[in-house]
Protein backbone atom coordinates (compact mmCIF):
# COMPACT_ATOMS: atom_id res chain seq x y z
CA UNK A 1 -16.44 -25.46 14.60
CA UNK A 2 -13.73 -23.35 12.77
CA UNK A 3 -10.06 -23.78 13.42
CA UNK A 4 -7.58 -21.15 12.87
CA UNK A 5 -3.81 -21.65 12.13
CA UNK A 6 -0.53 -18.83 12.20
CA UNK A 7 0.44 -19.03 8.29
CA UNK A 8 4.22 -17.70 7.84
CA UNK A 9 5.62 -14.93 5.26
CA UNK A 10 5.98 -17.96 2.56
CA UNK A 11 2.10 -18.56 2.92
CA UNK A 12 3.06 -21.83 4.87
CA UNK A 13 0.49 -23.59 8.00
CA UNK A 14 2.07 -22.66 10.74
CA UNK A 15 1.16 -23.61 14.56
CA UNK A 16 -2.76 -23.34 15.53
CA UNK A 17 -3.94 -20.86 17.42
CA UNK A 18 -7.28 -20.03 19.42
CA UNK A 19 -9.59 -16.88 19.42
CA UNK A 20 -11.77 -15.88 21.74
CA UNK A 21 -14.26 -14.11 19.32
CA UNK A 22 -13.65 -14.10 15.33
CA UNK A 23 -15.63 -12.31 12.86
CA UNK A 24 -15.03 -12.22 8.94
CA UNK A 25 -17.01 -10.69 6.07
CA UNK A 26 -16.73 -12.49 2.60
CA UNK A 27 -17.58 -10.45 -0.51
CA UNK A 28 -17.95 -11.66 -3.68
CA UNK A 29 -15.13 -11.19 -6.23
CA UNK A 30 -13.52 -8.96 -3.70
CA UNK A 31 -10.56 -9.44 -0.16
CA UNK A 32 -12.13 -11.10 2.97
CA UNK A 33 -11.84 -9.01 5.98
CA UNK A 34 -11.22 -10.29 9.58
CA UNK A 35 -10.92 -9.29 12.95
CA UNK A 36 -10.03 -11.60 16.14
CA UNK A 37 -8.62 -11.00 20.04
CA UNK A 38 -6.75 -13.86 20.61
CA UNK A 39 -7.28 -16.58 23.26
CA UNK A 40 -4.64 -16.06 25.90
CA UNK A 41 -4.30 -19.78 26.24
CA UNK A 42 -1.99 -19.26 22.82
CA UNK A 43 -0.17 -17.08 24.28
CA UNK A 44 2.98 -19.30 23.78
CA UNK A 45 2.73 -18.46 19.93
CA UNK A 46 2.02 -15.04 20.20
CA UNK A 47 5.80 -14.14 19.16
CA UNK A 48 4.86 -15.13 15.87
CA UNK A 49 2.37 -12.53 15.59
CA UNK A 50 4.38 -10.10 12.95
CA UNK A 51 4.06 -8.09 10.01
CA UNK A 52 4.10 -10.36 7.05
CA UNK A 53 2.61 -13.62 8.99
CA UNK A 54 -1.00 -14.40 8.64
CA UNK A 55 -3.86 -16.64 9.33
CA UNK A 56 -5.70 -19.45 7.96
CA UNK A 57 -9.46 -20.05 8.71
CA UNK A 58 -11.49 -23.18 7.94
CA UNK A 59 -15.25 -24.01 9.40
CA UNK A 60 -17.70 -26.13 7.40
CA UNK A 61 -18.15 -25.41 4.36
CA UNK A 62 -15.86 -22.04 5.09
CA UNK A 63 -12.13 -21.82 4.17
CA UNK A 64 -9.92 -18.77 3.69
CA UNK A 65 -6.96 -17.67 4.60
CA UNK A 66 -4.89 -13.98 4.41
CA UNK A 67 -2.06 -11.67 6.09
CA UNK A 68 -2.07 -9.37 8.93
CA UNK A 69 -2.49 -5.53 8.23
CA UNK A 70 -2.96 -4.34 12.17
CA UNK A 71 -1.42 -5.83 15.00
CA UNK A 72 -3.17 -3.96 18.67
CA UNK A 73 -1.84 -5.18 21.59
CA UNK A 74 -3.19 -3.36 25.14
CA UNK A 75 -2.42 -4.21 29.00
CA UNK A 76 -5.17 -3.15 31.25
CA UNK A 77 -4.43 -4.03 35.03
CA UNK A 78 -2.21 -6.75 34.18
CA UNK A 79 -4.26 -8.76 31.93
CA UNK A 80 -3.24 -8.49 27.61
CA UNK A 81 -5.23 -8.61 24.99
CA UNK A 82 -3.70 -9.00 21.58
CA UNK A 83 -6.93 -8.17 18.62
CA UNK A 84 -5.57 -8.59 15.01
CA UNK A 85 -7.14 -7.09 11.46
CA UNK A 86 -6.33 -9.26 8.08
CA UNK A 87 -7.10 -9.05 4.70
CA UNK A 88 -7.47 -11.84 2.33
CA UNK A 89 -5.66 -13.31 -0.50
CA UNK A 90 -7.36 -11.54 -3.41
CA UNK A 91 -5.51 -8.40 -2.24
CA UNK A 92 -3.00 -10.00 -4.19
CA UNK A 93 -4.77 -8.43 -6.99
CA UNK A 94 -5.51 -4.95 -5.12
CA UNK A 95 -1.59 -4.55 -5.02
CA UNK A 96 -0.96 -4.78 -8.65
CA UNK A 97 -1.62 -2.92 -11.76
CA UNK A 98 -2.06 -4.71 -14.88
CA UNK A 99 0.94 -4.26 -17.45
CA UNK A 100 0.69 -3.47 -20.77
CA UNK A 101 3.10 -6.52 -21.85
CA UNK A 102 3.71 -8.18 -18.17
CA UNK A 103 6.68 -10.00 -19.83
CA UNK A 104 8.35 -6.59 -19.79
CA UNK A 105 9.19 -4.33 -16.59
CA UNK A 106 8.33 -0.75 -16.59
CA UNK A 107 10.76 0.67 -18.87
CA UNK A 108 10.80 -1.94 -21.45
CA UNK A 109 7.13 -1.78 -22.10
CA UNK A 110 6.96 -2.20 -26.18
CA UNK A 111 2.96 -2.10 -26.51
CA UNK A 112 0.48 0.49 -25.60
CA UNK A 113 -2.01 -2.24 -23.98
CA UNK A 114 -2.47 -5.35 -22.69
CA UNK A 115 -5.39 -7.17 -24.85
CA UNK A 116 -7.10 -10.09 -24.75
CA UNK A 117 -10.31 -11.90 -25.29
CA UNK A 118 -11.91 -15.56 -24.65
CA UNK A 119 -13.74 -17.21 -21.88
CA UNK A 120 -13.93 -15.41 -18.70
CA UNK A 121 -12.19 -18.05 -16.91
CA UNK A 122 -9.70 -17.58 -19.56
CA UNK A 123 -9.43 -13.91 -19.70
CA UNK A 124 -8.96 -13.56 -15.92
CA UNK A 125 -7.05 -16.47 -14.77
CA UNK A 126 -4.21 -15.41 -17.36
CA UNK A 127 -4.05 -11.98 -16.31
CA UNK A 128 -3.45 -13.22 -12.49
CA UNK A 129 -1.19 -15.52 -13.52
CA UNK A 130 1.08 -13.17 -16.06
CA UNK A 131 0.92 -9.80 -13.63
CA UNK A 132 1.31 -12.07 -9.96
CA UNK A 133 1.18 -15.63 -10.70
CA UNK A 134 3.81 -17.95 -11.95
CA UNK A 135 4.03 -15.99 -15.55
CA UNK A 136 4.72 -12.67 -14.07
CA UNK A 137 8.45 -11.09 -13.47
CA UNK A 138 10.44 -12.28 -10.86
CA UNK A 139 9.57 -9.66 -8.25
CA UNK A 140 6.05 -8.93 -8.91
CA UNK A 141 4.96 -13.04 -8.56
CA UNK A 142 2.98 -13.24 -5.23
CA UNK A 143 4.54 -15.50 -2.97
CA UNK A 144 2.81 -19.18 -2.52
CA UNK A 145 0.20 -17.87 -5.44
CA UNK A 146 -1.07 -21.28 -7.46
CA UNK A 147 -3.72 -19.64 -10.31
CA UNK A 148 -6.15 -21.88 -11.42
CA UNK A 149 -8.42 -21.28 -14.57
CA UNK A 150 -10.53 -22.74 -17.17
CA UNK A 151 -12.75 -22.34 -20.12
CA UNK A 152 -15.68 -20.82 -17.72
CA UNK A 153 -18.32 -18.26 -18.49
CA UNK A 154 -18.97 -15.84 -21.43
CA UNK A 155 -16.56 -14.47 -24.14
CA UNK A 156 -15.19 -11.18 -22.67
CA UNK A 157 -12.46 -8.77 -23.88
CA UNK A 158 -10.19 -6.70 -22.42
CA UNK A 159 -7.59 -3.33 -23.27
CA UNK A 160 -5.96 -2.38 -20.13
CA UNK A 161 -3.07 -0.57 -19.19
CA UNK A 162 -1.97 0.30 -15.98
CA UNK A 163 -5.38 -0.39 -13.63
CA UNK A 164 -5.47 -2.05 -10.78
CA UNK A 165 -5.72 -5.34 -11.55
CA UNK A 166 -8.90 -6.32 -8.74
CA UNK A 167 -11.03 -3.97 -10.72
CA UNK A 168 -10.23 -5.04 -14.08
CA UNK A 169 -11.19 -8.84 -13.13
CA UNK A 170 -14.44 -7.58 -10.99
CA UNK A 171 -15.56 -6.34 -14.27
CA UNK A 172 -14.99 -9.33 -16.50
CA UNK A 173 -16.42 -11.38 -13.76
CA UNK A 174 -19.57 -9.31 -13.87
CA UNK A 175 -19.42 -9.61 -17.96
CA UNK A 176 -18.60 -13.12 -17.85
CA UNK A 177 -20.90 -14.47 -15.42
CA UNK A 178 -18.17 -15.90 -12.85
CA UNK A 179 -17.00 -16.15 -9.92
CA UNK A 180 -12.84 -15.87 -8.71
CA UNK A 181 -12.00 -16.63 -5.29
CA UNK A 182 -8.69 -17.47 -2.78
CA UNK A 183 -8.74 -20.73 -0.89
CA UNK A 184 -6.54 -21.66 1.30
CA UNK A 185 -3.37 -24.99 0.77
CA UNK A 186 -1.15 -26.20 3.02
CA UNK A 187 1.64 -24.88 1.30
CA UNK A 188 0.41 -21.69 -0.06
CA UNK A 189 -2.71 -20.55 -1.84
CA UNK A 190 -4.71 -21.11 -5.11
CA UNK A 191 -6.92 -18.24 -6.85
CA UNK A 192 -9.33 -20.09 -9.04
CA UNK A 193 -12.42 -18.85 -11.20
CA UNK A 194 -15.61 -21.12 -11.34
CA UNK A 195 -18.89 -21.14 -12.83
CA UNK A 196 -21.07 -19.74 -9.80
CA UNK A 197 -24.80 -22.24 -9.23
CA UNK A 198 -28.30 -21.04 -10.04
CA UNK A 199 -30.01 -22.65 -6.72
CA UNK A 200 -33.52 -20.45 -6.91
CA UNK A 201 -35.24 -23.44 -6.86
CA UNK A 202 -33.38 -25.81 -3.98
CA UNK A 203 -31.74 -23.25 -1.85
CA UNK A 204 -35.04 -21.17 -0.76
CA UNK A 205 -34.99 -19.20 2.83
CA UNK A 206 -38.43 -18.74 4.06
CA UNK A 207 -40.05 -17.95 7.67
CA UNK A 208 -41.16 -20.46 8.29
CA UNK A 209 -38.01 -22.50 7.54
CA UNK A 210 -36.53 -20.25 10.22
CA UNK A 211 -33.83 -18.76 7.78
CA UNK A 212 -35.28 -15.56 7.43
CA UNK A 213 -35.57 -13.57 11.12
CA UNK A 214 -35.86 -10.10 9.50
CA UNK A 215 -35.39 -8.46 6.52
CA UNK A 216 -34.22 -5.05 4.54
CA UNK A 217 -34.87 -4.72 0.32
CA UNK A 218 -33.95 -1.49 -1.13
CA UNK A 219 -34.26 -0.58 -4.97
CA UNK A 220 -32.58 1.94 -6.71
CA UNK A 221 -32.67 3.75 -9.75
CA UNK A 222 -30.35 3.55 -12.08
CA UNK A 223 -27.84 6.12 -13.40
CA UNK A 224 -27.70 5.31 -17.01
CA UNK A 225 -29.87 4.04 -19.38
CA UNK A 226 -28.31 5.85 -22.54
CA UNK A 227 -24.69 5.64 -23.29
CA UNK A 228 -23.17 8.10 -25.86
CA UNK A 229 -19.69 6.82 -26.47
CA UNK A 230 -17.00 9.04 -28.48
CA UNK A 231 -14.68 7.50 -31.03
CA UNK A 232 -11.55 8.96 -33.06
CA UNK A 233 -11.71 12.48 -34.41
CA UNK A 234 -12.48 16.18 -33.37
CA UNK A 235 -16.16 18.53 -33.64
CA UNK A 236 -18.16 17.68 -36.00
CA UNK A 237 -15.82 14.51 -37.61
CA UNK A 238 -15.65 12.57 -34.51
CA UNK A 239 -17.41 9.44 -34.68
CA UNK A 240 -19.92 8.80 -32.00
CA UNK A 241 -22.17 5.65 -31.21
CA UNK A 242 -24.97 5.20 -28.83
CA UNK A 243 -26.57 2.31 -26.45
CA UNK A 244 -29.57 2.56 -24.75
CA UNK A 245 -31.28 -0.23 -22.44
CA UNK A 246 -34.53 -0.02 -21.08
CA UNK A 247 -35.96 0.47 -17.42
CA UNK A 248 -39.17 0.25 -15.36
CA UNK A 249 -38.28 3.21 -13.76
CA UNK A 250 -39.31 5.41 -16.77
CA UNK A 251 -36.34 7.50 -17.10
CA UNK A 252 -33.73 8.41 -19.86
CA UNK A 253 -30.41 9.20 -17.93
CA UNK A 254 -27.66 9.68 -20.45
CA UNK A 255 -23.58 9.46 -20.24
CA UNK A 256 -20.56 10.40 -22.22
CA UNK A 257 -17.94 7.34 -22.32
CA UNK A 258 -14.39 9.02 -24.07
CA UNK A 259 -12.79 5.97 -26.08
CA UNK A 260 -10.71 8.46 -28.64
CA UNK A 261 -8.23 5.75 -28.54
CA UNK A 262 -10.56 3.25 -30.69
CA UNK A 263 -12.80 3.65 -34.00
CA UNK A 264 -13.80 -0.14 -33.70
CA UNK A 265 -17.01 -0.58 -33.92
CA UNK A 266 -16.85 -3.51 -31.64
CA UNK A 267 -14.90 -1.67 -29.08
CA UNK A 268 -16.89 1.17 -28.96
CA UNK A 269 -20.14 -0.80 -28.53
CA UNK A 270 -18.22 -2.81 -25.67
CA UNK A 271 -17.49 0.33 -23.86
CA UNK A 272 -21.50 1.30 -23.95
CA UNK A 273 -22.73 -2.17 -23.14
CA UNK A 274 -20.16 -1.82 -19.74
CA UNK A 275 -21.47 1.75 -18.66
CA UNK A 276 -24.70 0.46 -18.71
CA UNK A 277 -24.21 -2.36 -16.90
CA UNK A 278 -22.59 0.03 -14.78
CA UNK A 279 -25.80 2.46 -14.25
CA UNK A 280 -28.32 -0.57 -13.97
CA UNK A 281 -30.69 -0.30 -11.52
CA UNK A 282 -29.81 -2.36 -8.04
CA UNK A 283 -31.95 -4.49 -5.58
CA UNK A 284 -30.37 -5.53 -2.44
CA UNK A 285 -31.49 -7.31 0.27
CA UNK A 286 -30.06 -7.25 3.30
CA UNK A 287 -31.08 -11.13 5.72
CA UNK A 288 -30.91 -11.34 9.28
CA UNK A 289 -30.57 -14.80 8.20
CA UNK A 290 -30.43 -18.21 10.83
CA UNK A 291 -28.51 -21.03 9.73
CA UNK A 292 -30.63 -24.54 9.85
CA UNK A 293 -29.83 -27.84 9.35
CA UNK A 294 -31.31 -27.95 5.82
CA UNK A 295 -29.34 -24.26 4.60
CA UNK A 296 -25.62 -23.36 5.84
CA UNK A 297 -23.72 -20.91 3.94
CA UNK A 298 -20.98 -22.59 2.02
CA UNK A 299 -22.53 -26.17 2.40
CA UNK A 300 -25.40 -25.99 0.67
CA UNK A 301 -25.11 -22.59 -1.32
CA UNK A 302 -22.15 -20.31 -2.26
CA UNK A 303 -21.01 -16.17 -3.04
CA UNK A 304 -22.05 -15.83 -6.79
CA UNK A 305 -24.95 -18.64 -6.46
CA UNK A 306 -28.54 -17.50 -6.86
CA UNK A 307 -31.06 -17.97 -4.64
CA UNK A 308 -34.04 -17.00 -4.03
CA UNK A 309 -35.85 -15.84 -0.45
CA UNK A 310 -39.35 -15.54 0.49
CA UNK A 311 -40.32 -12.15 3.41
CA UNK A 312 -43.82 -12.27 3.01
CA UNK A 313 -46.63 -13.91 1.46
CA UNK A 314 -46.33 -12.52 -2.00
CA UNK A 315 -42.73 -11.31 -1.71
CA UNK A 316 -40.27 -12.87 -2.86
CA UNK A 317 -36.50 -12.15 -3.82
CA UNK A 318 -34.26 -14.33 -6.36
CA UNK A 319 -30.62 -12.62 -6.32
CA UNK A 320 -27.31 -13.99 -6.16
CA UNK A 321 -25.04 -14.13 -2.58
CA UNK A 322 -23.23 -11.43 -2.69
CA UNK A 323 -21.88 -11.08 0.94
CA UNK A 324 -21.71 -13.43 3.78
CA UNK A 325 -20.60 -11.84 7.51
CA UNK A 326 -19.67 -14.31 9.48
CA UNK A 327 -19.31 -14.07 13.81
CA UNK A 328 -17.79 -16.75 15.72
CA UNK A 329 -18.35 -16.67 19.51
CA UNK A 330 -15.24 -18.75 20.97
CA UNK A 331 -15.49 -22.00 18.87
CA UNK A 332 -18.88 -23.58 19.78
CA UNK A 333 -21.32 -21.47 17.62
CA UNK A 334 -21.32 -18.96 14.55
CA UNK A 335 -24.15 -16.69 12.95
CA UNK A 336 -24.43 -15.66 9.31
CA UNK A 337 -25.85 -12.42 8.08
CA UNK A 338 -26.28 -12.27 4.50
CA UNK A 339 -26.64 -9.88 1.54
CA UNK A 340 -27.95 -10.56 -1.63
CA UNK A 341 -27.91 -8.53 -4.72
CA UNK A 342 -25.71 -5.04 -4.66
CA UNK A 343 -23.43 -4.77 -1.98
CA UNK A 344 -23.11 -1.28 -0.74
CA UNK A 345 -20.00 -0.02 -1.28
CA UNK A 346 -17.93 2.12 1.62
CA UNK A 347 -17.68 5.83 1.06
CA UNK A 348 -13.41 5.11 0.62
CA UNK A 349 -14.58 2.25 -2.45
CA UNK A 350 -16.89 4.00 -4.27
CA UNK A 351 -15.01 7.41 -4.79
CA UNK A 352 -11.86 5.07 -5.78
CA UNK A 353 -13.84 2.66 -8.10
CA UNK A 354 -15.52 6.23 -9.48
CA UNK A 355 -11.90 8.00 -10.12
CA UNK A 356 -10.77 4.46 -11.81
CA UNK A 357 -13.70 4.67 -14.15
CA UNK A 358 -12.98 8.43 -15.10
CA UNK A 359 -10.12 7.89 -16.01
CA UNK A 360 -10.12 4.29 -17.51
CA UNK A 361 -10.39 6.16 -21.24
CA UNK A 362 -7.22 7.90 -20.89
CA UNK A 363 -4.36 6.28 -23.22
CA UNK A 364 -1.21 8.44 -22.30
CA UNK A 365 -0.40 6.88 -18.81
């Protein structure tokens, strides 16, 4: 049964409120979304519903929490509805940029980038914490922000300047193999990055389980398999290095990667190892998935864990959770449609995360 509670501007709990119907989609590595019309029987709290207030959200096994970013209110004959859009608290990260020295504002900047390398958990928990986080200037920390980190995942590296900083951890998580999520305090909110679970073996939707009510797998082909990546110099004396990575798809697709602001050997293989993990192919499967007493999402399997799910005799899928959408009819009962493996992206996100990638090579920002 989920339970939903006003949080104030300071990310405090606030008073508890009711909704008639609630929906939410959780991505991994990426905001929440949420949409609600509110019960009228709160209608004694609805003055609190304002810009910079928010919500938090808790169910089993289900907790998150995030601010307000449309407010509808309509009278028909009489009777008002009030329906409210959030987003969660890893927009944090979607409303900052990563500085090149985050000790420094903008016109004190004394480095060209910001570098680093370690553990994933490492690597990403101290860029959250120096650009919104405790260690970042006064008016760019995040209000009620706690980060959380360890040593977690595989060595990664980064060289940013000036990119949004959700992007720049959604890569590193994909190179380091983890997960970073928001959850919800009573007193403001923690970002932490974990280690996510290989289940394949004990979390296993089947048929005949009643899990699995219908199904969708697509597979795609990728769009690179041969990275040429360009180092210092000009014509003939520029030094260029090449990656290629195999496919069962049979093709050679090939890409230019512009990194004229390194000759490292190390840092130009980096840059060809990411495109390609880039231009892998992609499976996704798409569950019109039941919850049972022996499999709930968030119980008894989590976004990032992998799992594995059996459509037919003979078919079988082992991908991680990737995307859980969750609908809440008043407070009784909730159904769970899940997507494992690539998530598509809207038409808005991929041309963005496409222009951030063109231009991620330029130095003179």
């Amino acid at each position: 049964m989920i339970s939903t509670f006003l949080r104030d501007p300071s990310k405090n709990l606030s008073r508890q409120v009711r909704f008639t119907k609630f929906a939410a989609v959780l991505r991994l590595n990426t905001p929440t979304t949420f949409t609600g019309t509110l019960d009228p029987f709160s209608a004694q709290f609805f003055d609190r519903i304002n810009p910079a207030w928010g919500i938090v959200c808790r169910d089993t096994g289900v907790e998150f929490a995030g601010d307000f970013t449309k407010i509808h209110r309509k009278n028909e004959k009489g009777i008002v509805e009030w329906v409210v859009n959030g987003v969660g608290d890893l927009q944090t990260l979607a409303d900052r940029v990563t500085y090149p020295n985050p000790g420094r504002g903008e016109k004190e900047q004394d480095v060209s980038h910001y570098r680093a390398r370690g553990s994933a958990g490492r690597v990403i928990g101290g860029l959250i914490e120096m650009n919104a986080g405790i260690g970042a200037l006064p008016e760019r920390r995040a209000p009620g922000l706690t980060v959380r980190y360890e040593d977690v995942g595989k060595e990664v590296s980064v060289e940013t300047r000036l990119k949004p900083l959700l992007a720049v951890c959604q890569d590193l998580a994909t190179a380091g193999d983890v997960v970073f999520e928001a959850v919800p305090l009573k007193k403001g909110y923690v970002i932490r990055v974990r280690k996510p679970t290989v289940r394949a073996r004990s979390v296993v939707f089947t048929p005949q389980g009643g899990e699995v009510l219908g199904w969708e797998l697509t597979h795609s082909a990728p769009t690179a398999t041969t990275v040429v990546v360009g180092g210092q110099g000009e014509g003939a004396n520029r030094t260029l290095e090449s990656r290629t990575r195999a496919n069962t798809w049979g093709r050679r697709i090939e890409v230019f990667k512009d990194r004229r602001d390194t000759d490292e050997a190390a840092d130009l293989e980096k840059a060809a190892n990411e495109e390609l993990t880039k231009g892998e192919a992609q499976q996704t499967l798409k569950l019109e998935f039941r919850e049972t007493d022996r499999l709930k999402f968030g119980r008894d399997f989590q976004l990032g864990d992998l799992v594995t799910a059996v459509l037919a005799p003979g078919l079988r899928a082992t991908l991680p959770v990737t995307q859980a959408k969750i609908e809440w009819d008043g407070y009784q009962s909730r159904s769970v449609a899940l997507t494992l493996g690539t998530v598509d992206e809207n038409l808005r996100d991929a041309r963005m995360r496409k222009l951030f990638t063109d231009i991620s090579h330029i130095s003179t920002i």
